[in-house]
Structures are given as C-alpha cells and as structure tokens.
PDB file of N, CA and C in Angstrom:
ATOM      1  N   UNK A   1     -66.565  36.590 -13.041  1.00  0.00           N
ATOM      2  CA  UNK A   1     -66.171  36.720 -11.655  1.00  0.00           C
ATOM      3  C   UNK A   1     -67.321  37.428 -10.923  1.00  0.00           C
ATOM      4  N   UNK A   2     -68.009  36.619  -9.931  1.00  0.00           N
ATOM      5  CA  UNK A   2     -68.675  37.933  -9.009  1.00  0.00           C
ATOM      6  C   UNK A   2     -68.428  38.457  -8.605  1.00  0.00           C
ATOM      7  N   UNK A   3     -69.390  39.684  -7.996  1.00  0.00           N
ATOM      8  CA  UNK A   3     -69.234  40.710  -7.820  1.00  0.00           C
ATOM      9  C   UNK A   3     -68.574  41.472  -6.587  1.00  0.00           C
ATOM     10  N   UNK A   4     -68.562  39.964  -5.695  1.00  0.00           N
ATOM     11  CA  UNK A   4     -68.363  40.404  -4.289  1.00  0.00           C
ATOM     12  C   UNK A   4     -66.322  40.283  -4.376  1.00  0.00           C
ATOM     13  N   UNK A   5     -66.395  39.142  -5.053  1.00  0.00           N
ATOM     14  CA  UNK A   5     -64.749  38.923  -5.244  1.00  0.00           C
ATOM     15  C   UNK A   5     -64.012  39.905  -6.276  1.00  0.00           C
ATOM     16  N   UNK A   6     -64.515  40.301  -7.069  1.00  0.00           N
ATOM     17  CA  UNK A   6     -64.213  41.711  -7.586  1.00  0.00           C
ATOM     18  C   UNK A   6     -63.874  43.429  -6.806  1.00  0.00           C
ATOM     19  N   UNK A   7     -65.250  43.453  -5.637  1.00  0.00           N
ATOM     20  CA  UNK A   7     -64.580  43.790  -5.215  1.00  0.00           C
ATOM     21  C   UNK A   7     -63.799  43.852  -3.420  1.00  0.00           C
ATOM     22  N   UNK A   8     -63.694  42.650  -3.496  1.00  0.00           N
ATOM     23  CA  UNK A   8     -62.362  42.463  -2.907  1.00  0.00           C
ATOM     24  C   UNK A   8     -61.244  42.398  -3.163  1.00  0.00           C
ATOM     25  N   UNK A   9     -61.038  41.876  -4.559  1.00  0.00           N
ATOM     26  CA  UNK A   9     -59.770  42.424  -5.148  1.00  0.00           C
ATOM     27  C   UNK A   9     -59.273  44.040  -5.276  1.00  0.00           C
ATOM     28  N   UNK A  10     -60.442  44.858  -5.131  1.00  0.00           N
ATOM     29  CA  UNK A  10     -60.810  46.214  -5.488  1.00  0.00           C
ATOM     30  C   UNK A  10     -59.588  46.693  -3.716  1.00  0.00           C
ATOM     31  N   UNK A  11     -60.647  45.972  -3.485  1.00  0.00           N
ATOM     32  CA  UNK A  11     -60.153  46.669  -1.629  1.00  0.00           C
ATOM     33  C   UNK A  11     -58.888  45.959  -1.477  1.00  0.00           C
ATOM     34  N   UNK A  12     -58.618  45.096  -1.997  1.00  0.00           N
ATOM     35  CA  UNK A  12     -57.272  44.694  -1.531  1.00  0.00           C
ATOM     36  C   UNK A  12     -55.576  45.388  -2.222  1.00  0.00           C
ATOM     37  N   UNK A  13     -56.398  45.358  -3.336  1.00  0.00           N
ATOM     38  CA  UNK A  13     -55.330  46.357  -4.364  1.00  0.00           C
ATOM     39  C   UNK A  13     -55.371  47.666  -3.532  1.00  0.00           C
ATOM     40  N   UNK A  14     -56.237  48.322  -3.149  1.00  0.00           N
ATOM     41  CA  UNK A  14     -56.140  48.968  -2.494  1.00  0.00           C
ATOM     42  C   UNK A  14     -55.580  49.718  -1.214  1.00  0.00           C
ATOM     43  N   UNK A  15     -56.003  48.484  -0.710  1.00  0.00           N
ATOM     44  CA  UNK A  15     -55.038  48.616   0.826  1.00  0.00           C
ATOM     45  C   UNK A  15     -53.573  47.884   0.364  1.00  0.00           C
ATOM     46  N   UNK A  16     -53.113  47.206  -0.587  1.00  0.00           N
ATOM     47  CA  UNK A  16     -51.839  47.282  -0.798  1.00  0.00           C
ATOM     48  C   UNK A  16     -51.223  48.264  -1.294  1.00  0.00           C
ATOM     49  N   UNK A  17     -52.008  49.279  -2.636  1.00  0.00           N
ATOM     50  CA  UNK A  17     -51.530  50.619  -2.588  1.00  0.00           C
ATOM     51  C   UNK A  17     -51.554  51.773  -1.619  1.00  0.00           C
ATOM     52  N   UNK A  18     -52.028  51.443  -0.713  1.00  0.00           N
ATOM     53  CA  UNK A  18     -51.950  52.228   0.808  1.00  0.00           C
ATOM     54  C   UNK A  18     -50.668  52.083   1.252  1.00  0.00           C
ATOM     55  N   UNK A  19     -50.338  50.717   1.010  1.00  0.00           N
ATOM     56  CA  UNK A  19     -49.372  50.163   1.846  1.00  0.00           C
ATOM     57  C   UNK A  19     -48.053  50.416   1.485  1.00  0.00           C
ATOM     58  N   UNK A  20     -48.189  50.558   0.578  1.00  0.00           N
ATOM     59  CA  UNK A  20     -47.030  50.815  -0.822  1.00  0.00           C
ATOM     60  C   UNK A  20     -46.520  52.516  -0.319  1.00  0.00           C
ATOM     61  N   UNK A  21     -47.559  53.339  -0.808  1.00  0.00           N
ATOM     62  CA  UNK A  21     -47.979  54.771  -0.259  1.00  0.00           C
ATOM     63  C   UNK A  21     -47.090  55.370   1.358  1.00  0.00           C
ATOM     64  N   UNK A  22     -48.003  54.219   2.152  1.00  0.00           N
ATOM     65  CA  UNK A  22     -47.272  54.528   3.510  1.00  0.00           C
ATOM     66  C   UNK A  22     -46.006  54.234   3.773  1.00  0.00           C
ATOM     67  N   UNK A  23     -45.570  53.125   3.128  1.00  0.00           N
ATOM     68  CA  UNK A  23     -43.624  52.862   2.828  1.00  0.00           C
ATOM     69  C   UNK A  23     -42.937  53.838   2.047  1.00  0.00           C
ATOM     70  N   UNK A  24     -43.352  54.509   1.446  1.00  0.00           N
ATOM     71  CA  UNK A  24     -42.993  55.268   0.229  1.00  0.00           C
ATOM     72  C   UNK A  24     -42.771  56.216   1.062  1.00  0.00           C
ATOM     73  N   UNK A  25     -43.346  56.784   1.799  1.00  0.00           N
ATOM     74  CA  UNK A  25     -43.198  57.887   2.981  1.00  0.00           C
ATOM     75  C   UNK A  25     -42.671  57.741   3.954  1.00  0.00           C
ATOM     76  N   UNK A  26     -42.768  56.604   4.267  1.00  0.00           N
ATOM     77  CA  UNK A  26     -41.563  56.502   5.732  1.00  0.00           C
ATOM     78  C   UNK A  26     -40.363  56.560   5.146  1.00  0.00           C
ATOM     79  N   UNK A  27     -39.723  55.814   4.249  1.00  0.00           N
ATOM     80  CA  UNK A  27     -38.624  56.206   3.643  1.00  0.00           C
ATOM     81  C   UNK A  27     -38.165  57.399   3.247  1.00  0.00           C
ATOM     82  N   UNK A  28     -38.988  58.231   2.576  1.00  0.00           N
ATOM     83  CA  UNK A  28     -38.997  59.473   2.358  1.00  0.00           C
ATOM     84  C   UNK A  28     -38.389  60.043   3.176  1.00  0.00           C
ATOM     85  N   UNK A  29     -39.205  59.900   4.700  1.00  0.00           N
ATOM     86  CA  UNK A  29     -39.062  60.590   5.695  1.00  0.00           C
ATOM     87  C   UNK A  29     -37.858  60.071   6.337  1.00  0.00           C
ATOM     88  N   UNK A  30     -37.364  58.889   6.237  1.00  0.00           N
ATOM     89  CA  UNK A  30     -35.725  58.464   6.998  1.00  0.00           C
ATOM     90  C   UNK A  30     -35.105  59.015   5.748  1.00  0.00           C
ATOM     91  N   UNK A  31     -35.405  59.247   5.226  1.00  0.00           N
ATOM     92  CA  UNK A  31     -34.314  59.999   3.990  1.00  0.00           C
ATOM     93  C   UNK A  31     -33.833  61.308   4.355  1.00  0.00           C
ATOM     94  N   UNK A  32     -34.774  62.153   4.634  1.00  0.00           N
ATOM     95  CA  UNK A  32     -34.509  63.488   4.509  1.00  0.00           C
ATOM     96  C   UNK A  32     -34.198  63.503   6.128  1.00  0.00           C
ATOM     97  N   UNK A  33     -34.146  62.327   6.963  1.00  0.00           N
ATOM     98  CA  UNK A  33     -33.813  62.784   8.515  1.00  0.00           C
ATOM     99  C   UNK A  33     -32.433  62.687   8.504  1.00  0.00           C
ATOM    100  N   UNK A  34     -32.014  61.321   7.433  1.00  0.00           N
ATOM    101  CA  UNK A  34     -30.775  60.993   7.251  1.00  0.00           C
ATOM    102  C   UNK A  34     -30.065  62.145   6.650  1.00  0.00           C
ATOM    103  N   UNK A  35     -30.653  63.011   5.530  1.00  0.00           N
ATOM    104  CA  UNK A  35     -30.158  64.204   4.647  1.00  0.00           C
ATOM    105  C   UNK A  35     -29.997  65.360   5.945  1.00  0.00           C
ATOM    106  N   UNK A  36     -30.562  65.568   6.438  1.00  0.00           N
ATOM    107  CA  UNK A  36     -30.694  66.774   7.532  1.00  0.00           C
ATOM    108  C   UNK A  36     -29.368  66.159   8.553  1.00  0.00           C
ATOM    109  N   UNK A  37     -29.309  65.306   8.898  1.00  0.00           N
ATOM    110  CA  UNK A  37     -28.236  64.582  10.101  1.00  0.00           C
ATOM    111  C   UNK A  37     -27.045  64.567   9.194  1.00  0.00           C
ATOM    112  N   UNK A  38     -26.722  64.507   8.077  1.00  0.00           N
ATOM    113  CA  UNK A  38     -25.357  64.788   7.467  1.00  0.00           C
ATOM    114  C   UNK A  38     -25.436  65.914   7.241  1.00  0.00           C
ATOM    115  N   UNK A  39     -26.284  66.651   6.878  1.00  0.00           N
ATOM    116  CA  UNK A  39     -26.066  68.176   6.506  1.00  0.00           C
ATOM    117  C   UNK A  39     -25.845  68.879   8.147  1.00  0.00           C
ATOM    118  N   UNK A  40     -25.969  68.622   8.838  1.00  0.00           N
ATOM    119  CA  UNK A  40     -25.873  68.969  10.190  1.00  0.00           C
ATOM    120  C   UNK A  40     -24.203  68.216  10.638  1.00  0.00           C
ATOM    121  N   UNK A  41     -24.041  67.377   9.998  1.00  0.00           N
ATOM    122  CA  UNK A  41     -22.471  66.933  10.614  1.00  0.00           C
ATOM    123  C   UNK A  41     -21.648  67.920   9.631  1.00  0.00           C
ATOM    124  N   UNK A  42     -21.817  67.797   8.127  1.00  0.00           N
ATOM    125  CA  UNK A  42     -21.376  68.727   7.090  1.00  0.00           C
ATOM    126  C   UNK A  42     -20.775  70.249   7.553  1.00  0.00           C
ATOM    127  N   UNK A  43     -21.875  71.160   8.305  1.00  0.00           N
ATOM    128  CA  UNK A  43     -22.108  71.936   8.724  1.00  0.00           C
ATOM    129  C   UNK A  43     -20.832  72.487  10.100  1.00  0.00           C
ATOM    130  N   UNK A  44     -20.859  71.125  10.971  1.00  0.00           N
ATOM    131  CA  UNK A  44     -20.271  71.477  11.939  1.00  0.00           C
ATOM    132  C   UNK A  44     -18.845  70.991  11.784  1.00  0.00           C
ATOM    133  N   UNK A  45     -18.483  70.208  10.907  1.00  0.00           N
ATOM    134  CA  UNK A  45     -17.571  70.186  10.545  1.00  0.00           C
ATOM    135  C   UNK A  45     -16.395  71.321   9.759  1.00  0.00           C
ATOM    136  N   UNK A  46     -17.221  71.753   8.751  1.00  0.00           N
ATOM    137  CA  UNK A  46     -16.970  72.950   8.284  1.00  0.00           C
ATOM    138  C   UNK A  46     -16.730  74.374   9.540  1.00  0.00           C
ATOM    139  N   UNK A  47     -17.687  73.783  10.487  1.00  0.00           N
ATOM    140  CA  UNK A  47     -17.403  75.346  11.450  1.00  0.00           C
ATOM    141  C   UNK A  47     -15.760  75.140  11.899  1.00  0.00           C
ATOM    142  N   UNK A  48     -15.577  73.874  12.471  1.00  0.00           N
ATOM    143  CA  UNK A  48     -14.772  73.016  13.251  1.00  0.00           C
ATOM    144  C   UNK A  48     -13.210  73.496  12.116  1.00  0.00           C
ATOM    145  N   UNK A  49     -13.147  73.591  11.041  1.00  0.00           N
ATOM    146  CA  UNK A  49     -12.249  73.468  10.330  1.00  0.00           C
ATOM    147  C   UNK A  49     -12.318  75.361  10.290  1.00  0.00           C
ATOM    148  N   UNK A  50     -13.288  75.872  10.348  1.00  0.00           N
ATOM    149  CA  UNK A  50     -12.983  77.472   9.908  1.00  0.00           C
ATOM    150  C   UNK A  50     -12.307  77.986  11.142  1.00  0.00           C
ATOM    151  N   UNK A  51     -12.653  77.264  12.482  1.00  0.00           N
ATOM    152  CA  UNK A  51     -12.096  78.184  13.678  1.00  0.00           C
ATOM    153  C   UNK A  51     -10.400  77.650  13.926  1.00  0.00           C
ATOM    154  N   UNK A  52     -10.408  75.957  12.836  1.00  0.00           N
ATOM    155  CA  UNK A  52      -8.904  75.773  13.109  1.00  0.00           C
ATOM    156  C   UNK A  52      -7.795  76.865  12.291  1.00  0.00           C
ATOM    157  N   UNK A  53      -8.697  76.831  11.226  1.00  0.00           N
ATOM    158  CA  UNK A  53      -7.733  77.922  10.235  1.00  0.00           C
ATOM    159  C   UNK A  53      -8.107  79.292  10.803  1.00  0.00           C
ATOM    160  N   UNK A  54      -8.810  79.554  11.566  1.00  0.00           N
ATOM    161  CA  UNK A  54      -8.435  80.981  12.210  1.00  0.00           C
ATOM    162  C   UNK A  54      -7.572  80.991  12.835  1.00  0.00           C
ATOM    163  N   UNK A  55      -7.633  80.204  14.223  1.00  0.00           N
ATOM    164  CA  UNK A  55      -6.694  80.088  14.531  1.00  0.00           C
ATOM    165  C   UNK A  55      -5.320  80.005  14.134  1.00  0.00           C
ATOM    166  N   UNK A  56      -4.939  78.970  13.382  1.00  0.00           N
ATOM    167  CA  UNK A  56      -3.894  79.050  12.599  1.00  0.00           C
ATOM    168  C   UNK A  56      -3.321  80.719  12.115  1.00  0.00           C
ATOM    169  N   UNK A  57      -4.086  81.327  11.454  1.00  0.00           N
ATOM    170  CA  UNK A  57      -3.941  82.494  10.738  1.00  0.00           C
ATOM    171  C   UNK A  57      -3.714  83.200  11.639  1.00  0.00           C
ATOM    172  N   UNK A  58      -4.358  83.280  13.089  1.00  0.00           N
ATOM    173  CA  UNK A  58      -4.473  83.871  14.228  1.00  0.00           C
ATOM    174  C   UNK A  58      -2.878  83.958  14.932  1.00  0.00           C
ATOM    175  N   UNK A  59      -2.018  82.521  15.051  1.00  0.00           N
ATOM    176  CA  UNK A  59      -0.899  82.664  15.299  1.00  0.00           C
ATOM    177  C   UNK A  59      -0.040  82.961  14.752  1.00  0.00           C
ATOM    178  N   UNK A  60       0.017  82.817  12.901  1.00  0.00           N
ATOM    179  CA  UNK A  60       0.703  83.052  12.133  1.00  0.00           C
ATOM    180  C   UNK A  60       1.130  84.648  12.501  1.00  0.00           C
ATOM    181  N   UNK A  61       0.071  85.247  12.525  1.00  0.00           N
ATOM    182  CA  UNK A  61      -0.018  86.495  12.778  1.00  0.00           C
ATOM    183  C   UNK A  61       0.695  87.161  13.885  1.00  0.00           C
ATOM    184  N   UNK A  62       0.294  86.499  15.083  1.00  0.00           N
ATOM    185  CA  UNK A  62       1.050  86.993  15.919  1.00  0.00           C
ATOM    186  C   UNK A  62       2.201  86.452  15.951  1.00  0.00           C
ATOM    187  N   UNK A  63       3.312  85.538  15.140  1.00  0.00           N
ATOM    188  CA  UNK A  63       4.432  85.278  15.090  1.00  0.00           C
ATOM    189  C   UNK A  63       4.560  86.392  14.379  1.00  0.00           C
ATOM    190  N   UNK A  64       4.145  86.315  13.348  1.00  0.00           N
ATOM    191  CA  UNK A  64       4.880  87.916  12.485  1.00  0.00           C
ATOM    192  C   UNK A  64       5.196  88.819  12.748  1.00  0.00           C
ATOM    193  N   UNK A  65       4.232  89.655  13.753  1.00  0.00           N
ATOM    194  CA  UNK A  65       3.541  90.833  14.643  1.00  0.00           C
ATOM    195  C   UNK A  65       5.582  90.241  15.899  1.00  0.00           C
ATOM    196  N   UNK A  66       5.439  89.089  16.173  1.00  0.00           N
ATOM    197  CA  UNK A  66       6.124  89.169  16.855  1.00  0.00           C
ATOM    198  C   UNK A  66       8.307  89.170  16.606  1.00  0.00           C
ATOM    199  N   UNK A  67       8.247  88.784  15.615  1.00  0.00           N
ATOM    200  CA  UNK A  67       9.307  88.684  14.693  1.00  0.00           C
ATOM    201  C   UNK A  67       9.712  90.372  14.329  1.00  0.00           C
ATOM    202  N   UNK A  68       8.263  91.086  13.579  1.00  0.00           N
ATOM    203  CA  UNK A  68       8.761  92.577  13.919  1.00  0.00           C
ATOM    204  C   UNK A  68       8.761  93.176  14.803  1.00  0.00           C
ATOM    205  N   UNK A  69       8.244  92.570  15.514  1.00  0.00           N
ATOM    206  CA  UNK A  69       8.600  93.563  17.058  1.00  0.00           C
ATOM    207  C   UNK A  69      10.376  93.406  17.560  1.00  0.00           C
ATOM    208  N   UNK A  70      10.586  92.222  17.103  1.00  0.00           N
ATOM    209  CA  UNK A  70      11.995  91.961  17.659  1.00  0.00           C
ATOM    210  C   UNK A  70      13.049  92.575  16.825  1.00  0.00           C
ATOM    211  N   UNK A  71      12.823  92.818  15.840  1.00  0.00           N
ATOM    212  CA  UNK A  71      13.431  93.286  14.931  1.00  0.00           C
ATOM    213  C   UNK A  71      13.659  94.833  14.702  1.00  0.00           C
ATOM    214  N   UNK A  72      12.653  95.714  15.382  1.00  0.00           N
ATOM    215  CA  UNK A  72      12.178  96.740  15.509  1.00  0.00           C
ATOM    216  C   UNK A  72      13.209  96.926  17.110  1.00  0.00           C
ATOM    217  N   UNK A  73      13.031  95.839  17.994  1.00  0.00           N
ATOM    218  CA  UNK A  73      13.901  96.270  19.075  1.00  0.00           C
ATOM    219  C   UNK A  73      15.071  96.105  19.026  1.00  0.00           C
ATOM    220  N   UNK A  74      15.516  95.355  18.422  1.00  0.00           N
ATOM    221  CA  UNK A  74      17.129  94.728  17.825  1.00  0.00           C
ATOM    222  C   UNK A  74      17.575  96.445  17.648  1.00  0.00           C
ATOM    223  N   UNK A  75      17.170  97.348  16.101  1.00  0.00           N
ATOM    224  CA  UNK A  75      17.564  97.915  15.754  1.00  0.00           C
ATOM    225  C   UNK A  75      17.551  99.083  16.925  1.00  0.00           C
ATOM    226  N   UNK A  76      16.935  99.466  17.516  1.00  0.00           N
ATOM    227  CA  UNK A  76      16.392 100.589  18.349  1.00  0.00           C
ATOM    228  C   UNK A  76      17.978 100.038  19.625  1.00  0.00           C
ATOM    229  N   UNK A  77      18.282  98.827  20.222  1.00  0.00           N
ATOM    230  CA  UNK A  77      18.984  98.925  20.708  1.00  0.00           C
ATOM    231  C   UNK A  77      20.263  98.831  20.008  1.00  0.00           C
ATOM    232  N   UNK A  78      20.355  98.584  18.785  1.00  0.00           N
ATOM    233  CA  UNK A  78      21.962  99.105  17.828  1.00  0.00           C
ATOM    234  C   UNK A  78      21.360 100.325  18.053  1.00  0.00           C
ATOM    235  N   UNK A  79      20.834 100.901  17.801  1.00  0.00           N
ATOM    236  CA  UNK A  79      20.787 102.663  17.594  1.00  0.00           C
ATOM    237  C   UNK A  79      21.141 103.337  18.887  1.00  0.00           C
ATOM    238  N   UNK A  80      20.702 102.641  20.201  1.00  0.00           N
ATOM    239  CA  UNK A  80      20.981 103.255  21.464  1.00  0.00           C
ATOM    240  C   UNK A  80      22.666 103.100  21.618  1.00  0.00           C
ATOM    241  N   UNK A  81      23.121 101.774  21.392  1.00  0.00           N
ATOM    242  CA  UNK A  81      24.677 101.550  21.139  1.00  0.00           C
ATOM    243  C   UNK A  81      25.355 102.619  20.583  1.00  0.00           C
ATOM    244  N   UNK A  82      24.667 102.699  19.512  1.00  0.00           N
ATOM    245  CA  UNK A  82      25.608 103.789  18.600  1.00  0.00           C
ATOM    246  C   UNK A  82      25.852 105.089  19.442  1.00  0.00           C
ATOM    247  N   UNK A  83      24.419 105.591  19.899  1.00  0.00           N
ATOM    248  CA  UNK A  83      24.608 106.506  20.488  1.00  0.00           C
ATOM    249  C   UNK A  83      25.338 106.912  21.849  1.00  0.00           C
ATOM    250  N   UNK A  84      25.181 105.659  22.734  1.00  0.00           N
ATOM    251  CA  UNK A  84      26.094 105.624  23.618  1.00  0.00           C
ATOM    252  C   UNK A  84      27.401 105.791  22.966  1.00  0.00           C
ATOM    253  N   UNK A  85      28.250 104.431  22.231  1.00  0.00           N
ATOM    254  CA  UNK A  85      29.406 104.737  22.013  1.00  0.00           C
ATOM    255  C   UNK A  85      29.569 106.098  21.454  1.00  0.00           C
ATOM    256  N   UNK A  86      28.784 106.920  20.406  1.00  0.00           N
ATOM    257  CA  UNK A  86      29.555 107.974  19.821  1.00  0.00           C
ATOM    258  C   UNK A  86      29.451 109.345  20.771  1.00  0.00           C
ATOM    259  N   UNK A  87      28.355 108.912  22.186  1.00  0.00           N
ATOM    260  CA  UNK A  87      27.927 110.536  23.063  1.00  0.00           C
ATOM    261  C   UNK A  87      29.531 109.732  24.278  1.00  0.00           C
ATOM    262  N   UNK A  88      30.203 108.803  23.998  1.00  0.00           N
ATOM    263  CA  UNK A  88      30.935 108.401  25.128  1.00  0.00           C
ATOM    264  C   UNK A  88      32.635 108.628  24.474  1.00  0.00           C
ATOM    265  N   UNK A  89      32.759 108.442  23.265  1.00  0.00           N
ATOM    266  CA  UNK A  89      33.547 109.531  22.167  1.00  0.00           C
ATOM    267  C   UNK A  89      33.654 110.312  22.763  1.00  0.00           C
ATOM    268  N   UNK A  90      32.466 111.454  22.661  1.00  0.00           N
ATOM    269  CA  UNK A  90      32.798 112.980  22.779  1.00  0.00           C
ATOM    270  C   UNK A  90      32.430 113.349  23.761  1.00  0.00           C
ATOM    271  N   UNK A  91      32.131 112.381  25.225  1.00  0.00           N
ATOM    272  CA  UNK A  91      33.133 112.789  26.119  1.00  0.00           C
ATOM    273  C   UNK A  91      33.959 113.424  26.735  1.00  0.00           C
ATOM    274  N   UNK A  92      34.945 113.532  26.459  1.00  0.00           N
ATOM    275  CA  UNK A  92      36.266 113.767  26.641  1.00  0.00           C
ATOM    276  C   UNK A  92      36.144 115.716  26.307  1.00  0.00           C
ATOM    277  N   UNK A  93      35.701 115.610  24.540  1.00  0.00           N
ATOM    278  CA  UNK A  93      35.623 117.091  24.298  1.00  0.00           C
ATOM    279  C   UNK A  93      34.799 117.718  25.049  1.00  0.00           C
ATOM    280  N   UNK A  94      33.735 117.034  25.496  1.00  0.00           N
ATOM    281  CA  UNK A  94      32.413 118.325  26.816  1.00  0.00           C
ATOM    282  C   UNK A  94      33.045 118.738  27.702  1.00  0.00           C
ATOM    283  N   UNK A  95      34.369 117.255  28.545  1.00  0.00           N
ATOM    284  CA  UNK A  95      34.482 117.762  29.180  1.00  0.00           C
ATOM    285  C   UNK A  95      34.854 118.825  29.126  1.00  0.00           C
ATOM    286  N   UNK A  96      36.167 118.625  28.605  1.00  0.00           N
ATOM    287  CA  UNK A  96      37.441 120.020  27.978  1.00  0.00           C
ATOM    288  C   UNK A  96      36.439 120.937  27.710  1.00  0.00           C
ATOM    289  N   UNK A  97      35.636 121.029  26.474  1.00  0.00           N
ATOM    290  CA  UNK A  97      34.489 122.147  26.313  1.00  0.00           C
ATOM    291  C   UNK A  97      34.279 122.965  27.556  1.00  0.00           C
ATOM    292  N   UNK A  98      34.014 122.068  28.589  1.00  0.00           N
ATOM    293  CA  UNK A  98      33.385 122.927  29.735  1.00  0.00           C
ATOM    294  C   UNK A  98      33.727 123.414  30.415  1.00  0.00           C
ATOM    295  N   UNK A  99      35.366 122.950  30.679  1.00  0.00           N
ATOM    296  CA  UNK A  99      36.454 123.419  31.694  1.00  0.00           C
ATOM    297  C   UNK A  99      36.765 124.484  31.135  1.00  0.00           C
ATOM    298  N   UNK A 100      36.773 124.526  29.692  1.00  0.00           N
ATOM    299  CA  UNK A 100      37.442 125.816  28.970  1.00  0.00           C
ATOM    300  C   UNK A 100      36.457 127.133  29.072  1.00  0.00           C
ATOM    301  N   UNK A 101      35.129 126.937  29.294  1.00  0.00           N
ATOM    302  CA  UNK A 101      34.423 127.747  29.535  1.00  0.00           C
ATOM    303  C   UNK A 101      34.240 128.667  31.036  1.00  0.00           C
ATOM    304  N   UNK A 102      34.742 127.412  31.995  1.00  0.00           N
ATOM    305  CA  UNK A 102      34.751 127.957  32.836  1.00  0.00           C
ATOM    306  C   UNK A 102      35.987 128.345  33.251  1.00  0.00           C
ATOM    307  N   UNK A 103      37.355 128.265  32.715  1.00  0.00           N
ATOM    308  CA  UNK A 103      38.508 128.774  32.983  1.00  0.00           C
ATOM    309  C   UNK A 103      37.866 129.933  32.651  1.00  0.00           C
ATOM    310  N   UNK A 104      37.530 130.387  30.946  1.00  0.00           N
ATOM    311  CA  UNK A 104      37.263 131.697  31.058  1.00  0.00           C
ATOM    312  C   UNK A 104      36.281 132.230  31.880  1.00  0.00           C
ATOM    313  N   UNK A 105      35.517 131.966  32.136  1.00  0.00           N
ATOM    314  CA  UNK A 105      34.606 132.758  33.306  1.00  0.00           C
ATOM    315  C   UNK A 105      35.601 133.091  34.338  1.00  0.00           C
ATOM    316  N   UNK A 106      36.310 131.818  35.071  1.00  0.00           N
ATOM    317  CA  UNK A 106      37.259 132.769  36.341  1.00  0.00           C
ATOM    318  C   UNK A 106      37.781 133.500  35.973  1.00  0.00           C
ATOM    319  N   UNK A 107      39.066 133.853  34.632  1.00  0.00           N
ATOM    320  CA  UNK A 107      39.456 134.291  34.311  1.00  0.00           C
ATOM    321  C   UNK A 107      38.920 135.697  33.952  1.00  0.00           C
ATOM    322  N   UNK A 108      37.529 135.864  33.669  1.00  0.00           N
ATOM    323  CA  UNK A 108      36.779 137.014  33.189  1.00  0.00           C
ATOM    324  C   UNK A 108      36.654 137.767  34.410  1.00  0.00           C
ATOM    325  N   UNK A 109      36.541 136.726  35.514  1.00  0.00           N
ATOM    326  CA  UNK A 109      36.030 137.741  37.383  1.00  0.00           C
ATOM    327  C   UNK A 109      37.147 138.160  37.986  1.00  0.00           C
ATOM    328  N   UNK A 110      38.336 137.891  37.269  1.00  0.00           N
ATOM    329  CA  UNK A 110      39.393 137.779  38.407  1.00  0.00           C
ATOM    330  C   UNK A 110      40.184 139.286  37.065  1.00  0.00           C
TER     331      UNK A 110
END
C-alpha cells in the first residue's frame, strides 16, 4: 500500500476517533444534565412532601392542643357549677349566719 493512502487511512481513523470521542461526550454531557434535572425534580419533590407532612403534623397538633383545651374548659366549668350549686346551698345558712350576728350586736347596744 502507498504511502500516501496509508496515511489517509491514518487521518481518517482518526478523525473518526475524534468523532467517536466528541459523541462520547455529548452524551456524557446530556447524561449528567438529564442526572442533575431529576435530581433537581427528586429534590423538590421531597421538599414538597416534607412541608405536606408538616403541615399535617402541624394540624394534628393543633387539634390536640385543641381537644385539651376543651376538655380543660369542660371541667373548669363543672367545677364552677359545683361551686355555684354548693356556695347557693349554703346560702340560706350566711344568711341566717349573719342575721344572727347582727341580732346579737343590737341586742349587745340595746
């Protein structure tokens, strides 16, 4: 084979392993744009799901928070009940109590 077609085969193998080379890298490179663009949906997805379950946890919470609060007032107004009915009981004895105190006082001036 001469020498000149030798190397042109030289240069041509060549610039097809260029060519090869430069595909090899563009792919590369839509690869890792493609890897970065799911890791970026990955990402925000995951945020998207942490602020739903906060939330979530967020109301859970304040149902609870709000369940004892009601429960806390429930009892506080049985307790005011009680106390009404049993200060509305004895009643009756303050009054008497007091009249009797003050009979004796007139009774003490007179």
């Amino acid at each position: 084979m001469p020498r000149p077609e030798v190397l042109d085969q030289i240069q041509t193998a060549e610039d097809e392993a260029d060519d090869i080379v430069a595909e090899a890298e563009a792919e590369r490179d839509d690869r890792i744009a493609e890897a970065r663009e799911r890791a970026e949906e990955i990402r925000a997805e995951a945020e998207a799901e942490a602020r739903e379950l906060k939330e979530q946890r967020l109301a859970e919470a304040r149902e609870e928070i709000e369940d004892g609060r009601e429960a806390i007032l429930e009892e506080g107004r049985q307790q005011r009940e009680a106390v009404a009915e049993d200060a509305s009981e004895r009643e009756d004895d303050a009054v008497e109590f007091v009249l009797d105190i003050f009979e004796e006082a007139v009774h003490a001036q007179t």
